[in-house]
Protein backbone atom coordinates (compact mmCIF):
# COMPACT_ATOMS: atom_id res chain seq x y z
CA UNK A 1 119.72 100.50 102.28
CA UNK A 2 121.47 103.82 103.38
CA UNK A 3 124.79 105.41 102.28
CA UNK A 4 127.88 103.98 103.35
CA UNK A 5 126.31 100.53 103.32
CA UNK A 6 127.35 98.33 100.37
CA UNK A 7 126.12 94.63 99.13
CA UNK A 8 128.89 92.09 98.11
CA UNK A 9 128.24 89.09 95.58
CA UNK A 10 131.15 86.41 95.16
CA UNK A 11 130.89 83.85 93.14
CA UNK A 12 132.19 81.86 89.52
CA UNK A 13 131.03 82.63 86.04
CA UNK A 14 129.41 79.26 84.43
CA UNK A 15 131.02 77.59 81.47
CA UNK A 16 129.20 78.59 79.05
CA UNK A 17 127.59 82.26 79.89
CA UNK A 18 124.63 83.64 78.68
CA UNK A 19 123.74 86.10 80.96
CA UNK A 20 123.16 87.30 84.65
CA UNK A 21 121.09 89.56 86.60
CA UNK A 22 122.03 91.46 89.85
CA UNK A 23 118.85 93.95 91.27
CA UNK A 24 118.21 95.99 94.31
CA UNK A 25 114.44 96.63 94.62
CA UNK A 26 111.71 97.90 96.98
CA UNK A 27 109.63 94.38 97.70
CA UNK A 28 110.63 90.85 96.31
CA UNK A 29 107.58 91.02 93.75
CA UNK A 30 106.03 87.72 92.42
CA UNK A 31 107.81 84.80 89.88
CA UNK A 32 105.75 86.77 87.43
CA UNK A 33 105.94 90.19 88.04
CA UNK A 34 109.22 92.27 89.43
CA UNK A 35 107.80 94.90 92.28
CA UNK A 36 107.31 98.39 91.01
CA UNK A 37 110.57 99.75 92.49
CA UNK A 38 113.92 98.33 91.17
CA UNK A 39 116.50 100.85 92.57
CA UNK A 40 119.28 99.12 90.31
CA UNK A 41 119.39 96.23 87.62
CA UNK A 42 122.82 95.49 86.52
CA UNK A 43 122.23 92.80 83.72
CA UNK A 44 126.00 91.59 82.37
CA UNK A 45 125.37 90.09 78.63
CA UNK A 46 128.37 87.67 77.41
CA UNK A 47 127.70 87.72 73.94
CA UNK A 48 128.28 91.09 73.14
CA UNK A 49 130.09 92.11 76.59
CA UNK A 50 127.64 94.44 77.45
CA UNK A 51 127.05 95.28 81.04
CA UNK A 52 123.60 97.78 81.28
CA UNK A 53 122.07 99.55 84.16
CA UNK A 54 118.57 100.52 84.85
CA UNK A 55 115.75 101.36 87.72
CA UNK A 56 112.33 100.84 87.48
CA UNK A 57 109.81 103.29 89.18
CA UNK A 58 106.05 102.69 89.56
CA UNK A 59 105.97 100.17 87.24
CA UNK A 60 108.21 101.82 84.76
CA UNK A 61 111.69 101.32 83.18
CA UNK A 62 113.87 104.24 82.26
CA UNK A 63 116.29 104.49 79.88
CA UNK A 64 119.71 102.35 80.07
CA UNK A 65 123.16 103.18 80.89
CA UNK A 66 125.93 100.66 78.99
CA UNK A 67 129.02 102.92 79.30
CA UNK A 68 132.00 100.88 80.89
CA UNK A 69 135.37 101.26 80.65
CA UNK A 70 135.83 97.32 80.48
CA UNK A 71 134.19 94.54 80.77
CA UNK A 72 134.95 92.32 83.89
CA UNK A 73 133.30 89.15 83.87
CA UNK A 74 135.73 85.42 82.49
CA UNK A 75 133.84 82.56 81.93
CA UNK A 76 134.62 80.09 84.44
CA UNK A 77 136.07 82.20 86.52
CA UNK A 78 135.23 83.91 89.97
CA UNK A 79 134.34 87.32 90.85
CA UNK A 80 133.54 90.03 93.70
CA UNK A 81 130.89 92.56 92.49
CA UNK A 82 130.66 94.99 95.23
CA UNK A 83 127.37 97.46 95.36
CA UNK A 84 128.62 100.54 97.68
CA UNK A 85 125.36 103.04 98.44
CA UNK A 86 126.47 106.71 98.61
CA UNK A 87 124.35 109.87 99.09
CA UNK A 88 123.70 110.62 95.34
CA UNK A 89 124.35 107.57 93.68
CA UNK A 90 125.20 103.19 93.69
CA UNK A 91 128.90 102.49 92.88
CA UNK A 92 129.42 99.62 91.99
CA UNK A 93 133.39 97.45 91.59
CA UNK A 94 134.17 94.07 90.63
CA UNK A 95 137.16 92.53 91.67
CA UNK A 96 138.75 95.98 93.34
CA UNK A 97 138.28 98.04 90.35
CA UNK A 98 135.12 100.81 89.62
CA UNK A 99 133.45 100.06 86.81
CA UNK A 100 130.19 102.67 86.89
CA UNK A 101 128.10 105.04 88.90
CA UNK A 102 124.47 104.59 88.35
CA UNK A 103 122.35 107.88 90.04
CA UNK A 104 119.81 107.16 92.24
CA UNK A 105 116.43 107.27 90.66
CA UNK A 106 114.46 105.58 94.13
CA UNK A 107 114.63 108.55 96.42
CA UNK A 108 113.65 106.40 99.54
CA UNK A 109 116.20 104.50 100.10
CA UNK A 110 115.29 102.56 102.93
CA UNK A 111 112.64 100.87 101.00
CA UNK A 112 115.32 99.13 98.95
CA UNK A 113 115.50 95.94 101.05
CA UNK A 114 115.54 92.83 98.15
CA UNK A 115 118.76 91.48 96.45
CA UNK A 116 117.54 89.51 93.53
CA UNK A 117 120.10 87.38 91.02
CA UNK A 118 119.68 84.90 88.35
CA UNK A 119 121.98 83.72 85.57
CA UNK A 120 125.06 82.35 84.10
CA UNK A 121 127.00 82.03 87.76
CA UNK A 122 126.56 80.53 91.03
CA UNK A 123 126.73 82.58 93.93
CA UNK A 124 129.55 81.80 96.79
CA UNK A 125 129.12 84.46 99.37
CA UNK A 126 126.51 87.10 99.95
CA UNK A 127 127.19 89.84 102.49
């Protein structure tokens, strides 16, 4: 990862949503353990249309963001979330419009090489 490069994630929100994960980290980790670098975890929560960011360094989670000016995601419907990487900070839209800034917290950014997701949706298109 570097600025001006961005990750794309299309797909369709299941029928009946719980919730889905979307994370940028340094390493894919194990099935039991996440690696000790998560640049960015987006989790989106249906229930109480919550959509919170975080980054885990060394092993550690900091706090959570949860501000958004709306939230995005239909069940049974499709989306584009798109991940843009600038100098300072991860943008991230879904379906054309902004909908947060989360500061970067990994300083090396070309470590961040893993796109993890799991969840309520199935994935159409990756780039």
């Amino acid at each position: 990862m570097r600025p001006g490069k961005k990750v794309v994630v299309v797909g369709v929100v299941d029928s009946r949503p719980d919730r889905f994960y979307v994370a940028l980290s340094c390493g894919r980790g194990t099935s039991r353990e996440p690696p000790p670098d998560v640049a960015l975890e987006v989790c989106v929560r249906f229930r109480d249309r919550q959509v919170l960011r975080r980054a885990c360094l060394s092993g550690s989670w900091g706090d959570v963001d949860r501000a958004v000016p709306f939230f995005p995601f239909i069940r049974d419907q499709p989306f584009k979330i798109e991940i843009h990487c600038e100098q300072s900070r991860f943008r991230m839209f879904v379906d054309g419009q902004q909908l947060f800034d989360f500061c970067h917290r990994v300083t090396s950014l070309s470590a961040i090489d893993t796109l993890w997701i799991k969840g309520s949706i199935t994935i159409t298109k990756l780039a």
